[in-house]
PDB file of N, CA and C in Angstrom:
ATOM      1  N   UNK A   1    -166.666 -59.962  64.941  1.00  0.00           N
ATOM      2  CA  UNK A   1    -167.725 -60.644  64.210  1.00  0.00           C
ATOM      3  C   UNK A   1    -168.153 -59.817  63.000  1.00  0.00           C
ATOM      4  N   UNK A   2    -168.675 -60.519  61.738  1.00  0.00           N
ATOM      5  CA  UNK A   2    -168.740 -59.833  60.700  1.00  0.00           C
ATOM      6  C   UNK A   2    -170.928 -59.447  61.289  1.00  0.00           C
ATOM      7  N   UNK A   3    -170.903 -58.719  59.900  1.00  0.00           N
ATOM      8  CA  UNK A   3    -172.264 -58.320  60.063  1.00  0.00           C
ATOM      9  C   UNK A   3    -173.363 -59.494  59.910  1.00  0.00           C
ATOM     10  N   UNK A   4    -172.828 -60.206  59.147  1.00  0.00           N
ATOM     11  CA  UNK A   4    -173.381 -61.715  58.853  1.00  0.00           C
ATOM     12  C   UNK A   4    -173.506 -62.407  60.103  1.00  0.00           C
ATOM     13  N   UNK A   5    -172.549 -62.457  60.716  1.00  0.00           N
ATOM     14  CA  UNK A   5    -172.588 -63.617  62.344  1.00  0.00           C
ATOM     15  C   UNK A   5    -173.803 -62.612  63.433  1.00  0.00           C
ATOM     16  N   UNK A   6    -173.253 -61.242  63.043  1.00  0.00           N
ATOM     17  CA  UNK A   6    -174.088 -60.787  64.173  1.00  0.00           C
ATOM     18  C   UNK A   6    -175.788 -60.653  63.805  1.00  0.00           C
ATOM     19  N   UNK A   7    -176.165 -60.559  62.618  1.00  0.00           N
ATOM     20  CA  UNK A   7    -177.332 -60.673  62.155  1.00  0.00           C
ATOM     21  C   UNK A   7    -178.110 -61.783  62.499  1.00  0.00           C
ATOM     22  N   UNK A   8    -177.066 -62.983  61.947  1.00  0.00           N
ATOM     23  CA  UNK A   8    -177.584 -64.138  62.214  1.00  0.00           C
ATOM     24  C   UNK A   8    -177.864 -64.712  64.225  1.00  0.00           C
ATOM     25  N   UNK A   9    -176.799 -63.876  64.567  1.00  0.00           N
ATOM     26  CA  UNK A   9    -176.947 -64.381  66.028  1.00  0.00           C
ATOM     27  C   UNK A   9    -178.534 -63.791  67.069  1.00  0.00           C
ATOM     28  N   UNK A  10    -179.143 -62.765  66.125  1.00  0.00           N
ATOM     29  CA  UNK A  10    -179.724 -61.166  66.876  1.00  0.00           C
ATOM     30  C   UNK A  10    -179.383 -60.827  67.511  1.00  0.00           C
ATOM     31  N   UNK A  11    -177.910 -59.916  66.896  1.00  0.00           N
ATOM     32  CA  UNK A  11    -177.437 -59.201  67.729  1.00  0.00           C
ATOM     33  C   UNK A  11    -177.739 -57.636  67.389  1.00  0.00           C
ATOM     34  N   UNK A  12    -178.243 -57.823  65.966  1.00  0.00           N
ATOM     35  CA  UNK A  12    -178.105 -56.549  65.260  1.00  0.00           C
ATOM     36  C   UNK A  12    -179.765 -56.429  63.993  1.00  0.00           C
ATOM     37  N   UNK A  13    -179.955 -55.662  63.612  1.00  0.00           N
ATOM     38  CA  UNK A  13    -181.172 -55.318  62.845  1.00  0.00           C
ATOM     39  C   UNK A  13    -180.327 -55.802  61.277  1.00  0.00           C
ATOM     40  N   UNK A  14    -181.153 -56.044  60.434  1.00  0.00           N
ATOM     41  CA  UNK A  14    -180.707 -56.075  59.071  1.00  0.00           C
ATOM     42  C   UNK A  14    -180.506 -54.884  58.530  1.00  0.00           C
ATOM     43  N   UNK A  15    -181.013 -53.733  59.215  1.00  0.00           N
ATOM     44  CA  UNK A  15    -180.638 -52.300  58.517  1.00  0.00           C
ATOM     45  C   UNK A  15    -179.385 -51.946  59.009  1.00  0.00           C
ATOM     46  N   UNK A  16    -178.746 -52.741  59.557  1.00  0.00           N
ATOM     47  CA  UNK A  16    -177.342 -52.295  60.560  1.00  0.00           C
ATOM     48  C   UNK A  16    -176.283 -52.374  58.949  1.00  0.00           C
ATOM     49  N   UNK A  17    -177.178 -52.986  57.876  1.00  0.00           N
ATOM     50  CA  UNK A  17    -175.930 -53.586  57.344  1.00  0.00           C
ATOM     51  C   UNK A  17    -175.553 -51.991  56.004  1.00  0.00           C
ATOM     52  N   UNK A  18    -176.251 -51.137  56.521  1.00  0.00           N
ATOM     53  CA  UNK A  18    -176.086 -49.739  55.887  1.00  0.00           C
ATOM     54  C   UNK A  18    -174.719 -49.057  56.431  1.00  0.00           C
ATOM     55  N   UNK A  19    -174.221 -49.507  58.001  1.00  0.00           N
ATOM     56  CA  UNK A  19    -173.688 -48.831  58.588  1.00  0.00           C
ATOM     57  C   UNK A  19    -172.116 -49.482  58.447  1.00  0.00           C
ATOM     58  N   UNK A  20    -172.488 -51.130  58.305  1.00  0.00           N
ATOM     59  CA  UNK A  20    -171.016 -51.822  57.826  1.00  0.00           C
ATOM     60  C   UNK A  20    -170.658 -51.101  56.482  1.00  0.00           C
ATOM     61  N   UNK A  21    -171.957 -51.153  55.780  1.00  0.00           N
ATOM     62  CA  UNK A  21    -171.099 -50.635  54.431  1.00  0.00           C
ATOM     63  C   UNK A  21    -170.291 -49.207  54.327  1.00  0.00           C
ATOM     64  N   UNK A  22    -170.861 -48.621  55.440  1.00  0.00           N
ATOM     65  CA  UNK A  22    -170.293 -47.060  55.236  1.00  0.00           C
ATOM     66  C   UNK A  22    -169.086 -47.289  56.306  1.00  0.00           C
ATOM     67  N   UNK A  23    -168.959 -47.910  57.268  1.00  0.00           N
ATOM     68  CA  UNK A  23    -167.967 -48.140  57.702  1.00  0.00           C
ATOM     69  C   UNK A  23    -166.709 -48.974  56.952  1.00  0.00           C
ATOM     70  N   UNK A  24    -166.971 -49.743  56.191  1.00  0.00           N
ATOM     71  CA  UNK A  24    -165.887 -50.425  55.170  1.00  0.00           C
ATOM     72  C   UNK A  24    -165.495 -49.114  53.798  1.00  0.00           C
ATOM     73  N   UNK A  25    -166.375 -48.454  53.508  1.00  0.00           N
ATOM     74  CA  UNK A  25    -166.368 -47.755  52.998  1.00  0.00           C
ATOM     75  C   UNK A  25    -165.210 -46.220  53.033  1.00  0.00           C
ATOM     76  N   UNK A  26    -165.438 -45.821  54.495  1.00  0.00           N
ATOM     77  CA  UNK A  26    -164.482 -45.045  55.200  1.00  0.00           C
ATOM     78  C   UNK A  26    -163.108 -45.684  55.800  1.00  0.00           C
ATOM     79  N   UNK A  27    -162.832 -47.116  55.493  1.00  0.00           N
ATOM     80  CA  UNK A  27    -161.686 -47.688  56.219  1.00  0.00           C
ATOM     81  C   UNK A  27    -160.448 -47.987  55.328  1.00  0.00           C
ATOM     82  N   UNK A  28    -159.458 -48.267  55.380  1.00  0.00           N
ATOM     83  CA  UNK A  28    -158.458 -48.851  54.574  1.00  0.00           C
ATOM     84  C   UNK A  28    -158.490 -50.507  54.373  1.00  0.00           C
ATOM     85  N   UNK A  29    -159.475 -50.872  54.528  1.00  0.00           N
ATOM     86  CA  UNK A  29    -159.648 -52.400  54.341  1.00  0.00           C
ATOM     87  C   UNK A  29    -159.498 -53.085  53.225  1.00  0.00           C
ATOM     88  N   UNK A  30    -158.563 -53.601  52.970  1.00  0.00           N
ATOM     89  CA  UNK A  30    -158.155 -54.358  51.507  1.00  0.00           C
ATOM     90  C   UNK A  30    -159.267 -55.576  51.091  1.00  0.00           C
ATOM     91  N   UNK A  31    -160.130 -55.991  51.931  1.00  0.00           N
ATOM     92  CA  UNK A  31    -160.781 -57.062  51.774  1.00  0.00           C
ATOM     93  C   UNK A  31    -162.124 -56.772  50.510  1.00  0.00           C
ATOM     94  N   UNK A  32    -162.903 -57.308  50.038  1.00  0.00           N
ATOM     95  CA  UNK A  32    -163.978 -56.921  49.419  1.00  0.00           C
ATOM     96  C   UNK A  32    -165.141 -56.319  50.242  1.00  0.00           C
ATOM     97  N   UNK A  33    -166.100 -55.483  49.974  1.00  0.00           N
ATOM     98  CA  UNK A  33    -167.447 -55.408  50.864  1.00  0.00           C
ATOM     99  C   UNK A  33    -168.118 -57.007  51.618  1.00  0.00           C
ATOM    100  N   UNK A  34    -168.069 -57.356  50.548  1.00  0.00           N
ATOM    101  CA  UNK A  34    -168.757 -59.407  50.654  1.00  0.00           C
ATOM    102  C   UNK A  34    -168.062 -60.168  52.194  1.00  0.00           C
ATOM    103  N   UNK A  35    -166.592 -59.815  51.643  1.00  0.00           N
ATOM    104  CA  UNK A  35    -165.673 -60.474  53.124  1.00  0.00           C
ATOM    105  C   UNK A  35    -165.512 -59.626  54.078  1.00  0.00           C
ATOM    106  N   UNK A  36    -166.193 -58.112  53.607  1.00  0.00           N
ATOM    107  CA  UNK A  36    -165.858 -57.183  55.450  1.00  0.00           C
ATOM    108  C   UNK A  36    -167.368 -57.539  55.679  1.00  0.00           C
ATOM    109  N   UNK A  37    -168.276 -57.957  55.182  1.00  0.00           N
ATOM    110  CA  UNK A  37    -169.383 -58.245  55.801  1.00  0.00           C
ATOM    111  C   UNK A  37    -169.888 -59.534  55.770  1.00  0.00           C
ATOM    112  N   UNK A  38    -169.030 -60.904  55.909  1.00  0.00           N
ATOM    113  CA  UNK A  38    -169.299 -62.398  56.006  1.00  0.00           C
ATOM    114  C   UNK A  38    -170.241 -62.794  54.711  1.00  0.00           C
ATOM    115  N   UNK A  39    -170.385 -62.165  53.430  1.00  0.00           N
ATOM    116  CA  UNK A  39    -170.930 -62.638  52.763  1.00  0.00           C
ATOM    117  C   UNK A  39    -170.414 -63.895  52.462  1.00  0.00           C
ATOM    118  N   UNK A  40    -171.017 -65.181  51.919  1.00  0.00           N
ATOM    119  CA  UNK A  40    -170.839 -65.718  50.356  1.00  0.00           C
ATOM    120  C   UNK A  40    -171.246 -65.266  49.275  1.00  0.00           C
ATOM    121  N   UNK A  41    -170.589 -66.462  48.222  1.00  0.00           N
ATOM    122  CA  UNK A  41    -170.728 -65.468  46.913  1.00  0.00           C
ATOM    123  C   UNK A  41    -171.816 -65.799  46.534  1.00  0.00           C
ATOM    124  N   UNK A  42    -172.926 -66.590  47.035  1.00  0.00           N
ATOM    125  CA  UNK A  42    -174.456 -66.619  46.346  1.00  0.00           C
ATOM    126  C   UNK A  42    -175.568 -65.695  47.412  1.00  0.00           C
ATOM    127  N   UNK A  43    -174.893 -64.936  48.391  1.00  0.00           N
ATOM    128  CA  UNK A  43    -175.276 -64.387  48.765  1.00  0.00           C
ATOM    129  C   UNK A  43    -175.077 -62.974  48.428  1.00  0.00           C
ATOM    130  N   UNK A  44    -173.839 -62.834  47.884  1.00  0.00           N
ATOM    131  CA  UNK A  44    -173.471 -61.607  47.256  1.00  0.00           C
ATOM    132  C   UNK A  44    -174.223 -61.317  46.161  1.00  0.00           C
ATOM    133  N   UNK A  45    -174.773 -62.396  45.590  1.00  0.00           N
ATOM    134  CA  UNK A  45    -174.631 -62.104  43.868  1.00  0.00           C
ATOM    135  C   UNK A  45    -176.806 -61.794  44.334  1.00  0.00           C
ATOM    136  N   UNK A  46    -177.498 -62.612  45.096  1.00  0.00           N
ATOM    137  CA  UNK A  46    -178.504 -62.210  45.304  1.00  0.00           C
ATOM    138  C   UNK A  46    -178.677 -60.964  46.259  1.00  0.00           C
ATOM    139  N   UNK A  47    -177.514 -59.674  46.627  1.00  0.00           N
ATOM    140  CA  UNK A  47    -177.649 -58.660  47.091  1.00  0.00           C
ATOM    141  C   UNK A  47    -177.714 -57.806  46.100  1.00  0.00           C
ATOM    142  N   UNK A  48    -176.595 -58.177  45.138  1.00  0.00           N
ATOM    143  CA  UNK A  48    -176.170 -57.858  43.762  1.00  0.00           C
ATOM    144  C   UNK A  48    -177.573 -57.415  43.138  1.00  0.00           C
ATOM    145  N   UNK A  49    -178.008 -58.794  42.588  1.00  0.00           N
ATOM    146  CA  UNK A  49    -178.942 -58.753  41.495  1.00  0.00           C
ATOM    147  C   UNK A  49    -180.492 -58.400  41.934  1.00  0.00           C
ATOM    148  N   UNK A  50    -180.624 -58.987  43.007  1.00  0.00           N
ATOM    149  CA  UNK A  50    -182.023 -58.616  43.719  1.00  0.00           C
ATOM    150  C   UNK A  50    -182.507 -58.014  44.824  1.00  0.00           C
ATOM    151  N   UNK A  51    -181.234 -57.513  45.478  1.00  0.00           N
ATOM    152  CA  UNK A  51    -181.723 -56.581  46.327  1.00  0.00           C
ATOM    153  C   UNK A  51    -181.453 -56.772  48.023  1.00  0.00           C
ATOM    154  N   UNK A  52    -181.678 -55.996  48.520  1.00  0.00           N
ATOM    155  CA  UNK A  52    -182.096 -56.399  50.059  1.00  0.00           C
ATOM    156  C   UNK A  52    -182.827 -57.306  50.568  1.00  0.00           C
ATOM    157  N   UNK A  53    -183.594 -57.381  50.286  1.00  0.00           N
ATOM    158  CA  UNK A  53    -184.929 -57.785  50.649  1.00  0.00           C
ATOM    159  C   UNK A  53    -184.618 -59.138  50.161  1.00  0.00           C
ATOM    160  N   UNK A  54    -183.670 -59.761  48.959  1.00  0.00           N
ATOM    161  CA  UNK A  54    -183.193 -60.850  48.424  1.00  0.00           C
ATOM    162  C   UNK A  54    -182.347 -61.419  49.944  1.00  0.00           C
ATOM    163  N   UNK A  55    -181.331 -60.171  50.220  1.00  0.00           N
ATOM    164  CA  UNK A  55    -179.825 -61.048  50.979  1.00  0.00           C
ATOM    165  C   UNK A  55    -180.712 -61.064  52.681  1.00  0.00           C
ATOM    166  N   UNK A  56    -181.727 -60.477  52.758  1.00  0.00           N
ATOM    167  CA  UNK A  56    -182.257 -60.501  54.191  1.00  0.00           C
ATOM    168  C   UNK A  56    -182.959 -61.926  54.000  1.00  0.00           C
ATOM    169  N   UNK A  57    -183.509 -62.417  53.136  1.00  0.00           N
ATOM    170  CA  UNK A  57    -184.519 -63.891  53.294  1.00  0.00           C
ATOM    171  C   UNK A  57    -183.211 -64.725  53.668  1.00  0.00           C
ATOM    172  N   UNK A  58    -182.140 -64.814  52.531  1.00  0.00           N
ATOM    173  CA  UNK A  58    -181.102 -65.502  52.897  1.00  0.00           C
ATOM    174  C   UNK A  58    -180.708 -65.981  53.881  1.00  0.00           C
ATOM    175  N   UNK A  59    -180.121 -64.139  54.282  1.00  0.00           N
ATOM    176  CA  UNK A  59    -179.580 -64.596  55.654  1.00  0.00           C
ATOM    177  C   UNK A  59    -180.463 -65.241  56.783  1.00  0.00           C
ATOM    178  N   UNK A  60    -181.987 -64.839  56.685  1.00  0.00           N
ATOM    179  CA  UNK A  60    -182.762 -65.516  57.611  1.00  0.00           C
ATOM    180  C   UNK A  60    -182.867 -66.543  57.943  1.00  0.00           C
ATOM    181  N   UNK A  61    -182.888 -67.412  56.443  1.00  0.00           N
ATOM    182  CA  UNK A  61    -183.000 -68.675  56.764  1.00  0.00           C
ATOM    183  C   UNK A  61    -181.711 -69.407  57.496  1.00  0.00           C
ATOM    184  N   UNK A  62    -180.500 -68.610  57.694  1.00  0.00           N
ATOM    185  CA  UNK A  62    -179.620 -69.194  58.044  1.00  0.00           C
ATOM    186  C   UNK A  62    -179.448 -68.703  59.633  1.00  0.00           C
ATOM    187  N   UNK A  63    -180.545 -68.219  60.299  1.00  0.00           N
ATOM    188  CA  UNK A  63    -180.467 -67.502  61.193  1.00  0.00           C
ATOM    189  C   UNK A  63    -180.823 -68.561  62.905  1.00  0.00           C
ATOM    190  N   UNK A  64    -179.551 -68.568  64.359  1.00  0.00           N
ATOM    191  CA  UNK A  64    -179.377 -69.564  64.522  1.00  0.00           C
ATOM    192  C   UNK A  64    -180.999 -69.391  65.805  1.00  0.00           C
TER     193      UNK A  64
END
């Protein structure tokens, strides 16, 4: 499961998503940050441009 499914499921804290990044970070993963962590791209672009606190409302509202 990406960090996205597990966020959304509560499986995990939204600060967990410090630990995907350093884990994609340390890996050989050809994929983007966005797809090792279930982003979309209007979710990317409001992590991008506005922050955390932007991609956490997001994901909330999508939260099951």
């Amino acid at each position: 499961m990406t960090f996205k499914e597990k966020y959304q499921a509560g499986e995990i804290e939204f600060e967990a998503i410090d630990d995907y990044v350093d884990e994609w970070n340390n890996s050989d993963d050809e994929r983007t940050l966005a797809k090792f962590l279930g982003l979309n791209a209007d979710e990317e672009d409001a992590w991008i441009d506005d922050g955390d606190e932007a991609l956490k409302e997001m994901l909330d509202a999508g939260k099951q």
